[in-house]
C-alpha atoms as a PDB file:
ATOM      1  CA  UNK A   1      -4.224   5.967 -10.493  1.00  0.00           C
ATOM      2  CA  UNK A   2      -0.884   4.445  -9.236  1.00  0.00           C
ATOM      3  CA  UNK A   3      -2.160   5.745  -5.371  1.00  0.00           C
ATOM      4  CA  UNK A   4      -5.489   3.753  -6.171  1.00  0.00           C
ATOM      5  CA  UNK A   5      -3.711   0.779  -7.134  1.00  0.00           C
ATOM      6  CA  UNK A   6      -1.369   1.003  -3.841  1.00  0.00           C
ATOM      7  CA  UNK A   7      -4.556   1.176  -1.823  1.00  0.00           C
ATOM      8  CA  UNK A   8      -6.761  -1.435  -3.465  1.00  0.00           C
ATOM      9  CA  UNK A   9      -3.661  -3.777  -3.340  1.00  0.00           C
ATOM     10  CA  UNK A  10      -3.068  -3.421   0.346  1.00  0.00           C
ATOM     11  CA  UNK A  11      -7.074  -3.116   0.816  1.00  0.00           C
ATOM     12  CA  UNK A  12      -8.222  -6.412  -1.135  1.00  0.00           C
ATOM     13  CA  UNK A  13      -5.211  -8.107  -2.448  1.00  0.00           C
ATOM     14  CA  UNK A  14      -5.812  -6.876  -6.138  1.00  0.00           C
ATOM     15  CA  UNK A  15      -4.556  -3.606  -7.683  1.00  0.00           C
ATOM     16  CA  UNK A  16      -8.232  -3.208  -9.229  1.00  0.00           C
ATOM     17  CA  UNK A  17      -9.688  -3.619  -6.117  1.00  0.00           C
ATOM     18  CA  UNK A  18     -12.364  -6.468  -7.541  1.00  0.00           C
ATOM     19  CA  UNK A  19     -11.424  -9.911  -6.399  1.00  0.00           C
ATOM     20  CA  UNK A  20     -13.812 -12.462  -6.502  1.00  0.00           C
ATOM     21  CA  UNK A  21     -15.154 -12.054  -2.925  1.00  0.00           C
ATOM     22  CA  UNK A  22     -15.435  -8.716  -3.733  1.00  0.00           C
ATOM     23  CA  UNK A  23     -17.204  -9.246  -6.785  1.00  0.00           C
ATOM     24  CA  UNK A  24     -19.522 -12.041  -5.278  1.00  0.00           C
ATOM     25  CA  UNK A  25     -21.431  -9.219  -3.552  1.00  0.00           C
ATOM     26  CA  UNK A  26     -23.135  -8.717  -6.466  1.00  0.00           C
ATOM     27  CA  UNK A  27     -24.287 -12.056  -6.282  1.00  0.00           C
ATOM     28  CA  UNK A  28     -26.699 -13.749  -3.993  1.00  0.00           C
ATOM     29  CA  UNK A  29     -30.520 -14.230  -3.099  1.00  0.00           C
ATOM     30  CA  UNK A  30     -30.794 -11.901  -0.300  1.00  0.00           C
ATOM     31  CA  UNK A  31     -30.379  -8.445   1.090  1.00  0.00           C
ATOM     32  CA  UNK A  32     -27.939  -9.525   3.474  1.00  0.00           C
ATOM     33  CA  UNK A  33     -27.432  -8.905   7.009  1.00  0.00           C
ATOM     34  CA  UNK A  34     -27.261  -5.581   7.004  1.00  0.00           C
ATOM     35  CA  UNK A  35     -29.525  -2.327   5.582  1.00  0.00           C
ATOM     36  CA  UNK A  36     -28.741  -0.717   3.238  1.00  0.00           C
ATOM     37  CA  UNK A  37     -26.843   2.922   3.894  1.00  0.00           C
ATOM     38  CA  UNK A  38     -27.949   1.840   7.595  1.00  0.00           C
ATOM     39  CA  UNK A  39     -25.067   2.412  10.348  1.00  0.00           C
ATOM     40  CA  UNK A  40     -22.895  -0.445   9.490  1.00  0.00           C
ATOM     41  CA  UNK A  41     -22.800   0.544   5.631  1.00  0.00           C
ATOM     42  CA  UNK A  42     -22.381   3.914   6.692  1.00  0.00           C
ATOM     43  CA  UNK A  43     -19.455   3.340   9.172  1.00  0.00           C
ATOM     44  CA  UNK A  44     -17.543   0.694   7.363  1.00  0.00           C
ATOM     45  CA  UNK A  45     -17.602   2.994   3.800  1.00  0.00           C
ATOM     46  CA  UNK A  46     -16.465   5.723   5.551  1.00  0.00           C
ATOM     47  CA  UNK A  47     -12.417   6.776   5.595  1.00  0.00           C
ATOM     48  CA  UNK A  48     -12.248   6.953   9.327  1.00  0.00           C
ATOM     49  CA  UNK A  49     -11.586   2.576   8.385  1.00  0.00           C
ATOM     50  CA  UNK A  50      -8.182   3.739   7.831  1.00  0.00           C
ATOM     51  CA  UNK A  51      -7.055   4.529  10.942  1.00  0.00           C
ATOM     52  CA  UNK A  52      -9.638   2.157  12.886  1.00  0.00           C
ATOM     53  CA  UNK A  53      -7.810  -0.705  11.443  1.00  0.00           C
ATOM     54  CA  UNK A  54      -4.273   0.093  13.134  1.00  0.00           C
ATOM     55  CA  UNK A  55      -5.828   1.370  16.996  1.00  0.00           C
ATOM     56  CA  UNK A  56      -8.486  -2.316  17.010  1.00  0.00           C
ATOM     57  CA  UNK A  57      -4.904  -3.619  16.395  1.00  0.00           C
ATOM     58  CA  UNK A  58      -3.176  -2.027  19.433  1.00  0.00           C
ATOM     59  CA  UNK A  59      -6.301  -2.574  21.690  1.00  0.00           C
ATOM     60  CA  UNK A  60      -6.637  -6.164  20.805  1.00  0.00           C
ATOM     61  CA  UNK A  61      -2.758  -6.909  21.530  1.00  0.00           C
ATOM     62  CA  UNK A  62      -3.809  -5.822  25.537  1.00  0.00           C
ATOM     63  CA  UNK A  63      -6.012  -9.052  25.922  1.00  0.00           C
ATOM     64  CA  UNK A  64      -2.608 -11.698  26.582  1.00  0.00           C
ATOM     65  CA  UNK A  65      -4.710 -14.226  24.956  1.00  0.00           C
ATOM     66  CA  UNK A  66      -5.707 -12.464  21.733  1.00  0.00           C
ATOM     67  CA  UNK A  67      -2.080 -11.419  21.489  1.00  0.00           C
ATOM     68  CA  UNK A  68      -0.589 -15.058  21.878  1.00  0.00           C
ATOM     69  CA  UNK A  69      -2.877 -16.107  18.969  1.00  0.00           C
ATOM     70  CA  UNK A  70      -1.660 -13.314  16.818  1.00  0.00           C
ATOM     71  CA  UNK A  71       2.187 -13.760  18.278  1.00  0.00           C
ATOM     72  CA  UNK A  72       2.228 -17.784  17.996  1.00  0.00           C
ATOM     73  CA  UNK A  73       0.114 -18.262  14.514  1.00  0.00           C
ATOM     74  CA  UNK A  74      -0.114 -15.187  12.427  1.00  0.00           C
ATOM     75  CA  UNK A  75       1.979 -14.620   9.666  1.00  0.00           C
ATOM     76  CA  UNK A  76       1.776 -10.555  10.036  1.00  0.00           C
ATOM     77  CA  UNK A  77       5.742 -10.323   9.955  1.00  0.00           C
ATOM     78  CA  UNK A  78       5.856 -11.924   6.695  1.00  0.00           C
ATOM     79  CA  UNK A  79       2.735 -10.815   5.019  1.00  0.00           C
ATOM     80  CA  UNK A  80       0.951  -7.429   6.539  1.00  0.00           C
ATOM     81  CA  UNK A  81      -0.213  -6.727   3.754  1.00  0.00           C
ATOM     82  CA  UNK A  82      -2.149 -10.627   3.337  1.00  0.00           C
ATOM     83  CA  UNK A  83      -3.419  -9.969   7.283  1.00  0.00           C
ATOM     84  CA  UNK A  84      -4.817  -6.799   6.340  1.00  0.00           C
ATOM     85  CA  UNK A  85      -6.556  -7.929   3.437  1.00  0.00           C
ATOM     86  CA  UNK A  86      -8.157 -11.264   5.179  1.00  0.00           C
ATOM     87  CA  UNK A  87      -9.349  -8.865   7.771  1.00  0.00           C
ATOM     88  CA  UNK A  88     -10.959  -6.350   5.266  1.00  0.00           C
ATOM     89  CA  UNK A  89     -12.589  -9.396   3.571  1.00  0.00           C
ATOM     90  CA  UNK A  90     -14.374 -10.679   6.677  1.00  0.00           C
ATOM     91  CA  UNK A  91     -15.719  -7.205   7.492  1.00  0.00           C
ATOM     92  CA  UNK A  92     -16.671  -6.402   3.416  1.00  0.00           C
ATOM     93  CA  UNK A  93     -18.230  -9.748   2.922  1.00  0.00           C
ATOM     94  CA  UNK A  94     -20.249  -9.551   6.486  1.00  0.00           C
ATOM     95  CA  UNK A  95     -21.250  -5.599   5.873  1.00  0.00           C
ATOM     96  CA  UNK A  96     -22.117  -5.943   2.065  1.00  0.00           C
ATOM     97  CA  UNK A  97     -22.882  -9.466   1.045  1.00  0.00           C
ATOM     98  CA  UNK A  98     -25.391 -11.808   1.137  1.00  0.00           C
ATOM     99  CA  UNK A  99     -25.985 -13.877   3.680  1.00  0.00           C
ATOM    100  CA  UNK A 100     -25.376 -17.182   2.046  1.00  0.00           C
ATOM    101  CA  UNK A 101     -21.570 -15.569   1.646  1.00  0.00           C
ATOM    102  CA  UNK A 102     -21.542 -13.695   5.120  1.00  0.00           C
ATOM    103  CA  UNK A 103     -22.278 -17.413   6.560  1.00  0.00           C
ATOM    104  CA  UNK A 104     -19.192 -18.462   3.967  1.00  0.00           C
ATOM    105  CA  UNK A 105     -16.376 -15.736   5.240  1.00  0.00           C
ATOM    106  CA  UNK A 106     -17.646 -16.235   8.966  1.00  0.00           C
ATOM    107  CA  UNK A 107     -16.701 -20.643   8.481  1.00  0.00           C
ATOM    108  CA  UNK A 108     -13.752 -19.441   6.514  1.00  0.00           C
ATOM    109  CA  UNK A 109     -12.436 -17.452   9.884  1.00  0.00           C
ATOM    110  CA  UNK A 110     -13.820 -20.168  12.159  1.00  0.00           C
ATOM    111  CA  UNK A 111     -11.721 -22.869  10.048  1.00  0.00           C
ATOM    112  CA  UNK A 112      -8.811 -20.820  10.489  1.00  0.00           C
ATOM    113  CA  UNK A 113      -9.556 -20.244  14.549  1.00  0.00           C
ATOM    114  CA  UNK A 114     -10.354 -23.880  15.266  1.00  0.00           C
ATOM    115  CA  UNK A 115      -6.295 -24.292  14.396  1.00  0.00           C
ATOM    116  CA  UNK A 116      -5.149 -21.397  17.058  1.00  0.00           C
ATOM    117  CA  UNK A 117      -4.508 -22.471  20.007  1.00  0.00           C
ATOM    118  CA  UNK A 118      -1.821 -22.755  22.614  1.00  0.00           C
ATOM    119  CA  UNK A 119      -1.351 -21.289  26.267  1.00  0.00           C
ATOM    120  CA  UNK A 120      -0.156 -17.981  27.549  1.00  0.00           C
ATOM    121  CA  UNK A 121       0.083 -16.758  31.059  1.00  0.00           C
ATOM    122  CA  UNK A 122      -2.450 -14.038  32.363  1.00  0.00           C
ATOM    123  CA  UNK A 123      -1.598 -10.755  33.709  1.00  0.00           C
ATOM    124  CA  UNK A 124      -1.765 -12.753  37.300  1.00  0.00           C
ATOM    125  CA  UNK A 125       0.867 -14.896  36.136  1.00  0.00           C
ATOM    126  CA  UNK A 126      -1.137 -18.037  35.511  1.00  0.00           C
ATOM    127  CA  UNK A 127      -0.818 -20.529  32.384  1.00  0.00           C
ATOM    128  CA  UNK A 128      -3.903 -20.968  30.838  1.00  0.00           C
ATOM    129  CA  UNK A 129      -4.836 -23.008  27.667  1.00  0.00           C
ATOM    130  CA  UNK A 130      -6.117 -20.974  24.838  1.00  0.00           C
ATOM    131  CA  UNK A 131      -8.232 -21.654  21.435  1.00  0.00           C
ATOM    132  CA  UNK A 132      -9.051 -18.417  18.915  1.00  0.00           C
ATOM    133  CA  UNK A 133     -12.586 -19.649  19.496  1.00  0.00           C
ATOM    134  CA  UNK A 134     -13.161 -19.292  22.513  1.00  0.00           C
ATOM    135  CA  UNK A 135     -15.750 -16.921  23.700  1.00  0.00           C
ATOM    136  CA  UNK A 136     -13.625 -14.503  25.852  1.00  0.00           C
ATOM    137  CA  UNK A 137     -11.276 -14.076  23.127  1.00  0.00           C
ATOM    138  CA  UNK A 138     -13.240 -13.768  20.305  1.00  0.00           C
ATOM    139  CA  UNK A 139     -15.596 -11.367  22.576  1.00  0.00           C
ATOM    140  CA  UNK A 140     -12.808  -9.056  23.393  1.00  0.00           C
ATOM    141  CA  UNK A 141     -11.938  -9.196  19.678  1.00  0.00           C
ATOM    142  CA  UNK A 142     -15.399  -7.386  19.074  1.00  0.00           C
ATOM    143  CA  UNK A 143     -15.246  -4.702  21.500  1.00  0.00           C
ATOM    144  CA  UNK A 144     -11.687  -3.752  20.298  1.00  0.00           C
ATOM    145  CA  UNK A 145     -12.905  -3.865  16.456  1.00  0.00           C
ATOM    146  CA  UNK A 146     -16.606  -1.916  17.166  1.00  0.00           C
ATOM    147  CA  UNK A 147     -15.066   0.419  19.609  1.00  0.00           C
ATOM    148  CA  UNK A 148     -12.059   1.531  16.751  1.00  0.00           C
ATOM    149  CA  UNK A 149     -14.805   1.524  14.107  1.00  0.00           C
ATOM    150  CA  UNK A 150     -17.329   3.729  15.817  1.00  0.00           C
ATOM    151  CA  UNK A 151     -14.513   5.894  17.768  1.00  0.00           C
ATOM    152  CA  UNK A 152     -12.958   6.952  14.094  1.00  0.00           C
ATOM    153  CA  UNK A 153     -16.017   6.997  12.239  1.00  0.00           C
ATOM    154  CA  UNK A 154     -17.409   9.987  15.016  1.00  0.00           C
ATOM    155  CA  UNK A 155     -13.978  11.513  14.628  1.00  0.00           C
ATOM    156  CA  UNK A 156     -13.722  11.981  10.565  1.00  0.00           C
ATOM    157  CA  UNK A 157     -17.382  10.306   9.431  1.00  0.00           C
ATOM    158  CA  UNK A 158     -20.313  11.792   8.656  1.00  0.00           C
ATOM    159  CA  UNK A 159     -23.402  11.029  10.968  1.00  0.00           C
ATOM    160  CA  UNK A 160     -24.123   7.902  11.835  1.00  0.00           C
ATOM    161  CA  UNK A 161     -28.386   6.941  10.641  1.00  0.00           C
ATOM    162  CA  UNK A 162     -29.853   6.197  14.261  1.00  0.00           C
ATOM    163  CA  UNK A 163     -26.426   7.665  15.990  1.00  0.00           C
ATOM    164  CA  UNK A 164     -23.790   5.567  17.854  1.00  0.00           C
ATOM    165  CA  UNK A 165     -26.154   3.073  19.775  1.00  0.00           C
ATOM    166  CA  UNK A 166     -27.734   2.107  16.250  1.00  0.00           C
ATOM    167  CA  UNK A 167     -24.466   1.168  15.153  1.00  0.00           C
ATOM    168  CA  UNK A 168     -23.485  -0.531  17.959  1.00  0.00           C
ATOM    169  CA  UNK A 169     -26.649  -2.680  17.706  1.00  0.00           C
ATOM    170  CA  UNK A 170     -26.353  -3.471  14.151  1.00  0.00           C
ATOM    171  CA  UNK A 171     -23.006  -4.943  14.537  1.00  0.00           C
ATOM    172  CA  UNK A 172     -24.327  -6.572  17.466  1.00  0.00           C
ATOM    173  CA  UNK A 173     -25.219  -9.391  14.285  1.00  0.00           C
ATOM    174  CA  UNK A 174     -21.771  -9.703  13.521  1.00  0.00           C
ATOM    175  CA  UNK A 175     -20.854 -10.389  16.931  1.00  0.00           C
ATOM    176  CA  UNK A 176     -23.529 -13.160  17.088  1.00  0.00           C
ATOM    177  CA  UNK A 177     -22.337 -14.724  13.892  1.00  0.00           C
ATOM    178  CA  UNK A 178     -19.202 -14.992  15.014  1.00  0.00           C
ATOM    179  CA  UNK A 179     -20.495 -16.804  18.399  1.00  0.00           C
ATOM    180  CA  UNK A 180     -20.104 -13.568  20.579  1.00  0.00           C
ATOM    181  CA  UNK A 181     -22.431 -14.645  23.940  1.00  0.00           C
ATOM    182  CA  UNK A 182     -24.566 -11.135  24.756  1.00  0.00           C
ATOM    183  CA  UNK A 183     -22.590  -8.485  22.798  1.00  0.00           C
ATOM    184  CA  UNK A 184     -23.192  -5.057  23.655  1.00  0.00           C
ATOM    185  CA  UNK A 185     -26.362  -3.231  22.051  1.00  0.00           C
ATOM    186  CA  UNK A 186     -25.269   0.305  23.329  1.00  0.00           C
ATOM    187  CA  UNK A 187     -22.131   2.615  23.288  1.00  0.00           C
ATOM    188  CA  UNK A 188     -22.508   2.992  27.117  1.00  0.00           C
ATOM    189  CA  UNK A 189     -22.374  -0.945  27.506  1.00  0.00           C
ATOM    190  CA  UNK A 190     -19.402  -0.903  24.759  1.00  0.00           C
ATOM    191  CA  UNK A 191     -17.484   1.454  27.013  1.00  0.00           C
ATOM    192  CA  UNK A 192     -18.150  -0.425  30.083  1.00  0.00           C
ATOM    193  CA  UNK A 193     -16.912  -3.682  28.856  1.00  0.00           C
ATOM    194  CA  UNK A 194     -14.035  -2.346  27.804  1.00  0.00           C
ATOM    195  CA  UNK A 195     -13.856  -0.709  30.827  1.00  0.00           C
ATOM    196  CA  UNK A 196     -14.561  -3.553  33.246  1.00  0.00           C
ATOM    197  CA  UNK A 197     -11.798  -5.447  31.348  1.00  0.00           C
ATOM    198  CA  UNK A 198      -9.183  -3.057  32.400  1.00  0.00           C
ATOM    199  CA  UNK A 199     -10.132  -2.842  35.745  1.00  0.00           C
ATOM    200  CA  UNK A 200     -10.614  -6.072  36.090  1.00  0.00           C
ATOM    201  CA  UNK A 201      -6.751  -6.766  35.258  1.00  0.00           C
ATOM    202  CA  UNK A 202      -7.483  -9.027  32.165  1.00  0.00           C
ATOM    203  CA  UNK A 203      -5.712  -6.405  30.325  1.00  0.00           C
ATOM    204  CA  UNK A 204      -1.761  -6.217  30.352  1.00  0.00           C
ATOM    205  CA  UNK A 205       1.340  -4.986  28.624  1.00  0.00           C
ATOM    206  CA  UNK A 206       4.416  -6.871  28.428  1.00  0.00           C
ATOM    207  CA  UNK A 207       7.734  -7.617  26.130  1.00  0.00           C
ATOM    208  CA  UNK A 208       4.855  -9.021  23.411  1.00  0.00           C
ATOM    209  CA  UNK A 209       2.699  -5.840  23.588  1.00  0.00           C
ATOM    210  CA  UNK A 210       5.732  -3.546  23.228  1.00  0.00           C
ATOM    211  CA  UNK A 211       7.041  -5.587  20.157  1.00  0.00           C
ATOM    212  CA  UNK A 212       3.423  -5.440  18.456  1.00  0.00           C
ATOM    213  CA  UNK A 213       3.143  -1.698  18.942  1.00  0.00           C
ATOM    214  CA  UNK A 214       6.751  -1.190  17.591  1.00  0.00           C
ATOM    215  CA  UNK A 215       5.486  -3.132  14.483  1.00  0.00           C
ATOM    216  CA  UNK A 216       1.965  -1.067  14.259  1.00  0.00           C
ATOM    217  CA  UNK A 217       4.203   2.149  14.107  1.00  0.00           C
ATOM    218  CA  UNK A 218       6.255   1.170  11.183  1.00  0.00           C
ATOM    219  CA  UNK A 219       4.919   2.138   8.152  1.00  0.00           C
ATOM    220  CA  UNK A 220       4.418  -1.002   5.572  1.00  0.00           C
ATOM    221  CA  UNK A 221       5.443   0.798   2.648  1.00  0.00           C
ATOM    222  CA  UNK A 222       8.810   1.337   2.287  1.00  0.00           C
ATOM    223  CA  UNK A 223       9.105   1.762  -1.077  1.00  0.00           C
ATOM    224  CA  UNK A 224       7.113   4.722  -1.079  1.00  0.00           C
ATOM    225  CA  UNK A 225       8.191   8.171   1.335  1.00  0.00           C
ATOM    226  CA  UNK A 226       4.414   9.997   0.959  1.00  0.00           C
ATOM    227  CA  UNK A 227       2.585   6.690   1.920  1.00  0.00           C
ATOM    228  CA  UNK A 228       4.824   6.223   4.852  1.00  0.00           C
ATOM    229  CA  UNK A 229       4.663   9.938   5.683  1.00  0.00           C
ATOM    230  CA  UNK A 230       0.683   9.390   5.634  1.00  0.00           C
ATOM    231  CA  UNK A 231       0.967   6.011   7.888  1.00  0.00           C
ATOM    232  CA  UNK A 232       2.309   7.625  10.164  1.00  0.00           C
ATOM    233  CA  UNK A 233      -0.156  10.529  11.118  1.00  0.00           C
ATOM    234  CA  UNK A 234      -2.694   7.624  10.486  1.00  0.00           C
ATOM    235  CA  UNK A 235      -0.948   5.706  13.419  1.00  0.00           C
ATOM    236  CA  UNK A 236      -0.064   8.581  15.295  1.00  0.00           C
ATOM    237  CA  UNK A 237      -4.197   9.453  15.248  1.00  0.00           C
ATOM    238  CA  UNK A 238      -4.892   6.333  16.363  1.00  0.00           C
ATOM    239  CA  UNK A 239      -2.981   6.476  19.292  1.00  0.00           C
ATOM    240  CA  UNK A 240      -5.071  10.050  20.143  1.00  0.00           C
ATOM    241  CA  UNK A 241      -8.527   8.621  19.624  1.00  0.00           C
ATOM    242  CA  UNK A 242      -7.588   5.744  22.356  1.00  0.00           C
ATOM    243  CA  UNK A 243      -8.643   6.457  26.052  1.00  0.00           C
ATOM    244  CA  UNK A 244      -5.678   7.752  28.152  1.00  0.00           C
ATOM    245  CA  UNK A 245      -5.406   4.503  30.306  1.00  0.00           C
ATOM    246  CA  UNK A 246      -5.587   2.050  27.508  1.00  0.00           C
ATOM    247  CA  UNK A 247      -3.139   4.758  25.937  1.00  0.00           C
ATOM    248  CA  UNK A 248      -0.909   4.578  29.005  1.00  0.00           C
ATOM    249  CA  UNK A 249      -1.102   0.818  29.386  1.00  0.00           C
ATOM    250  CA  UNK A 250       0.252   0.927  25.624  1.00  0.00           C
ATOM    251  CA  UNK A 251       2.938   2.529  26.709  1.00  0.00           C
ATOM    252  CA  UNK A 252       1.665   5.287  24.283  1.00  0.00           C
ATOM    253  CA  UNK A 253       1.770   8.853  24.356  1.00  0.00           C
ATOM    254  CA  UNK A 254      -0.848  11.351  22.620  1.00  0.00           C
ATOM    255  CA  UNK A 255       1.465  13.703  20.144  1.00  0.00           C
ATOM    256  CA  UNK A 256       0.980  17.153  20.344  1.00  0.00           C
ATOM    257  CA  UNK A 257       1.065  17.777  16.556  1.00  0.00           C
ATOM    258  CA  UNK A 258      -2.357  18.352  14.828  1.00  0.00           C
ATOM    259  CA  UNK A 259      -2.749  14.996  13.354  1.00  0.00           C
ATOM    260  CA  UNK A 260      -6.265  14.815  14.037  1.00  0.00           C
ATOM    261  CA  UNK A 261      -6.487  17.443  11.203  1.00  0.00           C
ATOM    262  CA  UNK A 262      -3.614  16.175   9.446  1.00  0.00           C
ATOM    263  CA  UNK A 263      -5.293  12.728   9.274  1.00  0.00           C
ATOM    264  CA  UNK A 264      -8.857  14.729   7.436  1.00  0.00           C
ATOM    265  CA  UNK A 265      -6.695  16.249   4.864  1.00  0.00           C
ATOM    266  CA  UNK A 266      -4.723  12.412   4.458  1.00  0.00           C
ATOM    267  CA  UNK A 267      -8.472  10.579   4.425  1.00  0.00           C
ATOM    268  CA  UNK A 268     -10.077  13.671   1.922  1.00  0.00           C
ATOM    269  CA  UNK A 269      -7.319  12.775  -0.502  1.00  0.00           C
ATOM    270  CA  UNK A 270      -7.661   8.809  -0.703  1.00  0.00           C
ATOM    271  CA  UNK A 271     -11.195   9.001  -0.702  1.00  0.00           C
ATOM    272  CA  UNK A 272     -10.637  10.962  -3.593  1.00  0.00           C
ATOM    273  CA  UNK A 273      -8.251   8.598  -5.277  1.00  0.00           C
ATOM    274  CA  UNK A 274     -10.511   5.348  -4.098  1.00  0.00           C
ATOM    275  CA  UNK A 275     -13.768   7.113  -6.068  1.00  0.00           C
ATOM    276  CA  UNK A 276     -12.361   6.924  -9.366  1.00  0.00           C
ATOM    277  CA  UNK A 277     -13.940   3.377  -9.751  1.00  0.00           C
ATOM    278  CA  UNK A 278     -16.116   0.749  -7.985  1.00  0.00           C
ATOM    279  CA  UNK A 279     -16.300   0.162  -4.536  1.00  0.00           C
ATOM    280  CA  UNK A 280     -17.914  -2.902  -2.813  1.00  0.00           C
ATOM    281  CA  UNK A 281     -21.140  -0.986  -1.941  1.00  0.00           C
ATOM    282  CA  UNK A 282     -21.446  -0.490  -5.443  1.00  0.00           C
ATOM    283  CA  UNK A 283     -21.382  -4.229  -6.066  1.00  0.00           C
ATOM    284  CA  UNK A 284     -23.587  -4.887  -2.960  1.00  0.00           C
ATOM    285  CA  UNK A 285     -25.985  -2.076  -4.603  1.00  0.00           C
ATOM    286  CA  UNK A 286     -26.424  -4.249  -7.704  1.00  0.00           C
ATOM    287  CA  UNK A 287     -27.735  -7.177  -5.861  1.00  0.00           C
ATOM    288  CA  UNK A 288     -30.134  -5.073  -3.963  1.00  0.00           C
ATOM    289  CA  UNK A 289     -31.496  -3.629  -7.533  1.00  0.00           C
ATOM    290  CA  UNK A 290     -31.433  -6.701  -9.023  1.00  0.00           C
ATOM    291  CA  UNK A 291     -33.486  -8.565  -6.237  1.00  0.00           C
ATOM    292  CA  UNK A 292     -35.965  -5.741  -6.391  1.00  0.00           C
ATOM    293  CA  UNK A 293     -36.644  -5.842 -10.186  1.00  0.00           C
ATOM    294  CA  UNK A 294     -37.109  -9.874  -9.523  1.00  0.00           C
ATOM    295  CA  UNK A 295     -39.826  -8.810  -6.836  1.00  0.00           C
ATOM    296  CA  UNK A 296     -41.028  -6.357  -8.675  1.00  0.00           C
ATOM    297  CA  UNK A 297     -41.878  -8.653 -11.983  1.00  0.00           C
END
């Protein structure tokens, strides 16, 4: 119970794991966005999230503009914890809620980017202006974040309903919510993006990058030597699911350890601590049942 509690805390803010945008999915006059044990549910339920989080984090710090957001208006030193759980709330309210409250969260994060902005020089050495809204930036944010998601949910999920593409498509909505122009429908256009970014020379690693990654590998629970132990073959995993040239431009190296393995055994056991009790899904579930007995009568 005291592992739950650790987990829900650094998941949604709340030992219980039930705030009240957690609890609002219950709530609501529609099925939402997104089906119903379709590919997002399926991908964004499964464990694999754990280590998904941590390598969308080292992809998005290649893109200098994404990474001077984070470096000149995010409070991550302070509060990892808080920027975890904002991020976990965007994608739980989006996957799971309505979408009276997925249009909600998505103008809560647009508030919030309308006030990022500043300048930072591109891997040819020119000074651009930046905003967190802008379409390049908020683009690349998506292929980092779908690309983690459906890289570590084919690594330690279970299959995806319609396979990669139909995931890739389904989250295609977030994308577009969040004022993505054209995001990618396939994994083969995923992969090319991404692709066409590096060898393009968009992406780049400098003094910032290395200082982001030295962060990501520090575990954020000091208090507590298994948790740390376990963030660290989380991390370590990350780094192996990530392509060996985004892995290299990380400055990165794949470990030979097992942690691939490791990292099923470390997901098997806080799945089983997480199911002792609600989980948004569940909450989502009731508004679905509920909606269909109103239909029904």
């Amino acid at each position: 119970m005291r592992l739950r509690a650790r987990l829900l805390t650094a998941l949604s803010g709340q030992p219980d794991g039930t705030p009240s945008w957690v609890r609002e999915l219950a709530e609501g006059d529609d099925a939402g966005w997104f089906a119903e044990d379709g590919p997002a549910w399926t991908v964004h339920s499964g464990m694999g999230t754990m280590v998904a989080g941590i390598r969308a984090l080292l992809l998005q710090a290649l893109h200098p503009g994404a990474l001077a957001g984070v470096h000149d208006w995010s409070r991550y030193r302070e509060d990892p914890i808080g920027r975890l759980t904002g991020t976990v709330r965007w994608v739980i309210c989006l996957t799971y809620g309505s979408k009276a409250q997925a249009e909600r969260e998505t103008a809560r994060v647009g508030r919030f980017h309308q006030r990022v902005s500043g300048t930072y020089v591109t891997a040819q050495g020119d000074e651009v202006a930046y905003s967190a809204a802008d379409a390049d930036l908020v683009g690349w944010v998506h292929l980092a974040f779908t690309d983690a998601f459906l890289t570590c949910h084919e690594t330690w999920g279970r299959p995806i309903p319609g396979g990669p593409d139909a995931y890739v498509a389904e989250w295609a909505t977030a994308g577009r919510l969040m004022r993505v122009d054209d995001p990618p429908r396939t994994e083969a256009e995923l992969r090319r993006r991404l692709d066409a970014l590096l060898d393009g020379g968009v992406l780049r690693r400098d003094e910032r990058v290395d200082d982001v990654v030295r962060f990501l590998r520090r575990p954020p629970f000091p208090d507590s030597l298994a948790m740390s132990l376990a963030y660290r073959v989380l991390f370590a995993s990350a780094v192996a699911t990530i392509p060996r040239r985004f892995r290299a431009l990380l400055g990165l190296r794949r470990t030979w350890l097992p942690v691939i393995t490791a990292t099923r055994v470390i997901l098997a056991v806080t799945e089983s601590a997480l199911g002792s009790g609600p989980r948004a899904q569940d909450f989502a579930r009731r508004r679905l049942r509920r909606l269909e007995r109103a239909h029904a009568s």
